[in-house]
N, C-alpha and C. Protein backbone atom coordinates (compact mmCIF):
# COMPACT_ATOMS: atom_id res chain seq x y z
N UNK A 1 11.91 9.07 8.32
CA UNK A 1 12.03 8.79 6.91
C UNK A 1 12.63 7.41 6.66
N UNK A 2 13.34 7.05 7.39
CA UNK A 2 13.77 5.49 7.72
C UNK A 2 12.77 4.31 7.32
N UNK A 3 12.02 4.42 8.22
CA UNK A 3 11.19 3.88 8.20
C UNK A 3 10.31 3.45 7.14
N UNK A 4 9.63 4.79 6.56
CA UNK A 4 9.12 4.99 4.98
C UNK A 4 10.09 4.74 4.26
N UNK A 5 11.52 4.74 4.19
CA UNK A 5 11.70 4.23 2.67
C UNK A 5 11.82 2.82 3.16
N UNK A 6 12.04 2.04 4.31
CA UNK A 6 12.12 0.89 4.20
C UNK A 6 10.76 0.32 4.45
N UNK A 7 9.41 0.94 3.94
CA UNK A 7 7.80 0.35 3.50
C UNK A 7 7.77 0.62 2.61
N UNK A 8 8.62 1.17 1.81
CA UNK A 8 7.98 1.60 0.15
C UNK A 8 9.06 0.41 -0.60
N UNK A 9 9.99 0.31 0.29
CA UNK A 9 10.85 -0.93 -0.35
C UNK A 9 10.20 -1.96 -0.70
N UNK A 10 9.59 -2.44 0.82
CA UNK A 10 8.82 -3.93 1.49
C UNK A 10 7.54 -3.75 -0.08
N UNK A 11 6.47 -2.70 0.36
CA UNK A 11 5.20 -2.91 -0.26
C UNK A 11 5.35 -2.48 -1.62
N UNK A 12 6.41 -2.09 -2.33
CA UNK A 12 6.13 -1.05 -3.68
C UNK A 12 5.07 -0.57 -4.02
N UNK A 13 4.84 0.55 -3.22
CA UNK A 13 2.84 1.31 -3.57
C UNK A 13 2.48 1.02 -5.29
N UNK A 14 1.65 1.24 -5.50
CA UNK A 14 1.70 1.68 -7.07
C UNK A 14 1.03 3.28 -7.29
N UNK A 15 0.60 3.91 -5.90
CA UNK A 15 0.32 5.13 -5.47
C UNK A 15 0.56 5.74 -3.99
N UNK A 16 1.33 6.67 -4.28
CA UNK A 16 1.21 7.33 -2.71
C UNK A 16 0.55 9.37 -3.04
N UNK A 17 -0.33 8.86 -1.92
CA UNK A 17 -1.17 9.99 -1.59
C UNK A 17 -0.68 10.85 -0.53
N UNK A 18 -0.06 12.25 -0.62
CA UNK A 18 0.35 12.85 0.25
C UNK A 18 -0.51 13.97 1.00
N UNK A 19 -0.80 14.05 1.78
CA UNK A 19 -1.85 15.10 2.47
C UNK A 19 -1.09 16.00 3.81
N UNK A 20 -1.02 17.10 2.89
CA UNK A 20 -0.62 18.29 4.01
C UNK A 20 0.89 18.87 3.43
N UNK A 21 1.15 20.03 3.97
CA UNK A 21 2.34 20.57 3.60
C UNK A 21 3.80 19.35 3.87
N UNK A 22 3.61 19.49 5.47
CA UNK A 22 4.68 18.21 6.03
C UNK A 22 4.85 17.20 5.50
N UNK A 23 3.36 16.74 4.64
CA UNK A 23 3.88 15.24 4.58
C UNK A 23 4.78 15.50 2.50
N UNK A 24 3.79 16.49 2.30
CA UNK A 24 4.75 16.84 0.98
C UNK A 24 5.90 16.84 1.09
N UNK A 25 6.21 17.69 1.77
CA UNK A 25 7.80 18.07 1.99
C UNK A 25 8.77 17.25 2.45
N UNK A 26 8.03 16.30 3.34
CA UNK A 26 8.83 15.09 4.08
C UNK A 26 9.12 14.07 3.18
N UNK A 27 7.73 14.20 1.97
CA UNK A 27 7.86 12.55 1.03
C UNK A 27 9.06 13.26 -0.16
N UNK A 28 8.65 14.37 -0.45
CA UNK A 28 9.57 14.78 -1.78
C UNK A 28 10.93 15.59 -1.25
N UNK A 29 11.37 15.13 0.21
CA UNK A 29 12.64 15.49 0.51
C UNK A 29 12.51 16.87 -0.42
N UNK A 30 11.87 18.13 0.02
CA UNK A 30 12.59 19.40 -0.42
C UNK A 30 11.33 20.63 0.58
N UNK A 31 12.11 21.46 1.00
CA UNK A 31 11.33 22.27 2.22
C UNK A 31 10.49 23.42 1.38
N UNK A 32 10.97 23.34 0.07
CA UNK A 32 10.11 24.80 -0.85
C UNK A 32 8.77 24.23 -1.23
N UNK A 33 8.98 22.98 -1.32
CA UNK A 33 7.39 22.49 -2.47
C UNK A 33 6.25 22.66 -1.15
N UNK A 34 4.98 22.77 -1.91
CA UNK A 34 3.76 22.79 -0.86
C UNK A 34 2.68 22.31 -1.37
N UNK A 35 1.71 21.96 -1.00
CA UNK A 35 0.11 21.47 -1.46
C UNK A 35 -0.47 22.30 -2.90
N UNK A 36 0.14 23.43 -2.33
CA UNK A 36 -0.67 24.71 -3.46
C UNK A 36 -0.60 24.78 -4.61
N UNK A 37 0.69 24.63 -4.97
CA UNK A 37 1.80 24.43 -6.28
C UNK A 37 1.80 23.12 -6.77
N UNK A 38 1.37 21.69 -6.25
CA UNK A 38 1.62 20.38 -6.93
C UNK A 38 0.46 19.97 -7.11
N UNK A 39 -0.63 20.17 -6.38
CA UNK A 39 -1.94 19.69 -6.16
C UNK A 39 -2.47 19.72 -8.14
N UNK A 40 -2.94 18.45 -7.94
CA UNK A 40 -3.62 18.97 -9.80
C UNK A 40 -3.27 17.76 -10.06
N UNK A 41 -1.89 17.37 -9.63
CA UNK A 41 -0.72 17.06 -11.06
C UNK A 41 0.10 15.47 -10.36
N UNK A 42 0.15 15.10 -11.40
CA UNK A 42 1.10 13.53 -10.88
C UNK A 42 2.42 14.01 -11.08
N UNK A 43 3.14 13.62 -10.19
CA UNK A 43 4.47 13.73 -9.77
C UNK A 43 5.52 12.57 -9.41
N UNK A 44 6.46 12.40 -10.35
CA UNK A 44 7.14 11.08 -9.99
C UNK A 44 7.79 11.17 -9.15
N UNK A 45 7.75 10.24 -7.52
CA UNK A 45 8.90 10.37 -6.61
C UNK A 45 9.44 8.87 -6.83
N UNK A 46 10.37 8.76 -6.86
CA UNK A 46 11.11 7.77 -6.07
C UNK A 46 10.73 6.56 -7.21
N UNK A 47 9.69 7.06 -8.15
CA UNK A 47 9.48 6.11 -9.36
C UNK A 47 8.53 5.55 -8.89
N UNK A 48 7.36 6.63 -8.06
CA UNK A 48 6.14 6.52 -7.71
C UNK A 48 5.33 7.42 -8.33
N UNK A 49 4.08 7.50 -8.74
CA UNK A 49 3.46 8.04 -8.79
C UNK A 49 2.74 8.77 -7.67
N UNK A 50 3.07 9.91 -7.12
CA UNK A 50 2.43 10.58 -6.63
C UNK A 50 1.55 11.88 -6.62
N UNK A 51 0.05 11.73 -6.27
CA UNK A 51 -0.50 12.78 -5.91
C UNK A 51 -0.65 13.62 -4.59
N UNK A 52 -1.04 14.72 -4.29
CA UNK A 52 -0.82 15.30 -3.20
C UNK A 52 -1.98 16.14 -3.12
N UNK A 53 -2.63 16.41 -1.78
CA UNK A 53 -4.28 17.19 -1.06
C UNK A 53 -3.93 17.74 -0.31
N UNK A 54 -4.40 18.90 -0.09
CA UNK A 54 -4.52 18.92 1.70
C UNK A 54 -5.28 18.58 2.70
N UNK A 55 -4.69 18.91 3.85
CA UNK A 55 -4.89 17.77 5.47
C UNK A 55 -6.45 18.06 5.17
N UNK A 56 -6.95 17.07 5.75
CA UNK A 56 -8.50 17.28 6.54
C UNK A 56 -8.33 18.26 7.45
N UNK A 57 -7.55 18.25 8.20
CA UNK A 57 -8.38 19.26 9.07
C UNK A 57 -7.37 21.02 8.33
N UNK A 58 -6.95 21.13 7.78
CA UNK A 58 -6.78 22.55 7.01
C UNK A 58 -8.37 22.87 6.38
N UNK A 59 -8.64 21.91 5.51
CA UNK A 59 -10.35 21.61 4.88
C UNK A 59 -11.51 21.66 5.52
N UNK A 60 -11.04 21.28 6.76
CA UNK A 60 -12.47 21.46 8.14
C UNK A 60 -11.74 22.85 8.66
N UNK A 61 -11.00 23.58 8.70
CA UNK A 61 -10.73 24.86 9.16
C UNK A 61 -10.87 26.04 8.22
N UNK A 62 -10.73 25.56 6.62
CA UNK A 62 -10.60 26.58 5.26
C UNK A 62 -11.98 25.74 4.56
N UNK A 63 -13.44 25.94 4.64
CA UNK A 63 -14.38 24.78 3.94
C UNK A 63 -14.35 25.43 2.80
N UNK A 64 -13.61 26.59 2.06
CA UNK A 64 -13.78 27.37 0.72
C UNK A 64 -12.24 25.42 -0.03
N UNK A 65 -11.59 24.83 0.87
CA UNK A 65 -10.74 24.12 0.32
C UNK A 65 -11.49 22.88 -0.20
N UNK A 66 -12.98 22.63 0.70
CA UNK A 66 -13.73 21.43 -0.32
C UNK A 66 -13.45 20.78 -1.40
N UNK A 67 -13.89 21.79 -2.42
CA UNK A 67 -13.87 21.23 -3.68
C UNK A 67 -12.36 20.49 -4.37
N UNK A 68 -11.73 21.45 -3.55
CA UNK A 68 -10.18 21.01 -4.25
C UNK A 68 -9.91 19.61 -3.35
N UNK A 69 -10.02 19.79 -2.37
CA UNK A 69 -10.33 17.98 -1.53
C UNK A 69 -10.78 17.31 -2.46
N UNK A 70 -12.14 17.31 -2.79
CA UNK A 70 -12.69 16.55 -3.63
C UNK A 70 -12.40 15.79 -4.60
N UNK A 71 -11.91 16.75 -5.29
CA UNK A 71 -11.70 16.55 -6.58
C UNK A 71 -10.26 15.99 -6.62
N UNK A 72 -9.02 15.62 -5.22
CA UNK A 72 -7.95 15.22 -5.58
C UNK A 72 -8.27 13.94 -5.02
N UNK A 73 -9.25 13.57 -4.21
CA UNK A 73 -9.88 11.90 -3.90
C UNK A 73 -9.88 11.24 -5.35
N UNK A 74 -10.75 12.06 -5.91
CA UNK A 74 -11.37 11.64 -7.32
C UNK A 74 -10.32 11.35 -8.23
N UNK A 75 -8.93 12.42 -8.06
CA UNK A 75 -8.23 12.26 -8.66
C UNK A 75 -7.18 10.41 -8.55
N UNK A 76 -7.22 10.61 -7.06
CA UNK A 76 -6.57 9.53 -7.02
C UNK A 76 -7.17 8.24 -6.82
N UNK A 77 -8.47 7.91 -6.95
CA UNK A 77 -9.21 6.96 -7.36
C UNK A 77 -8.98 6.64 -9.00
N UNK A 78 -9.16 7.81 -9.63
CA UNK A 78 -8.66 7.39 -10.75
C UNK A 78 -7.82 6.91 -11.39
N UNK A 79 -6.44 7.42 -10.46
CA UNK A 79 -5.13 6.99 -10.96
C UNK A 79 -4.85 5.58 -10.35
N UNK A 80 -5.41 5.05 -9.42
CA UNK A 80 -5.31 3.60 -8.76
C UNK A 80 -6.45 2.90 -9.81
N UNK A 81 -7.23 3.13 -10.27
CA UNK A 81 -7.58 2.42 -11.01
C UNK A 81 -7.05 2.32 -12.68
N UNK A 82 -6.21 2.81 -12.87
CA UNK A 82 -5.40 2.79 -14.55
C UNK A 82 -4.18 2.17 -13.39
N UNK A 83 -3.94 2.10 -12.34
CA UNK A 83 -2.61 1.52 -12.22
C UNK A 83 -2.54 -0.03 -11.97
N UNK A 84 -3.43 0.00 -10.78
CA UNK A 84 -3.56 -1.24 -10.49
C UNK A 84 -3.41 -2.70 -11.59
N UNK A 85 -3.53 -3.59 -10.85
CA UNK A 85 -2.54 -4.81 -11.72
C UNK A 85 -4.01 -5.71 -12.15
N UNK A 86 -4.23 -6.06 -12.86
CA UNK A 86 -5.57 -6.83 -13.43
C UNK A 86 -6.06 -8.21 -12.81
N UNK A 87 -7.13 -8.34 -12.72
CA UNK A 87 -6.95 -9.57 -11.60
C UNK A 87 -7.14 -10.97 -12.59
């Protein structure tokens, strides 16, 4: 975690994409939250905007999880494009 907060310092994302239980739990420092429950929804960490998917390979093991893959790519294409800085 060291590490990551001292790249979110360096780069200031203007999105971070979390994929998988671990990396949820690891980015939003708390062991209860999970994919299941946040997925949908923007979530401020750290005075980031974050969205959250699950892993590829949960999705190549559960293929009924597709669509919800899908549709949180989509999601966060969208949100990088209302964030991003204008050229």
């Amino acid at each position: 975690m060291n590490h990551l907060e001292g790249q979110l310092q360096a780069k200031k994302p203007k999105v971070v994409f979390c994929m998988g239980n671990i990396a949820v739990q690891s980015f939003f420092q708390n062991q209860e939250v999970d994919v299941k429950s946040l997925r949908g929804t923007i979530q401020q960490v750290r005075g980031i905007p974050t969205l959250v998917a699950y892993h590829p390979l949960a999705v190549r093991r559960r293929p009924n999880l597709w669509s919800y893959f899908a549709k949180d790519w989509h999601d966060l294409a969208k949100l990088y494009n209302q964030t991003k800085d204008p050229i």
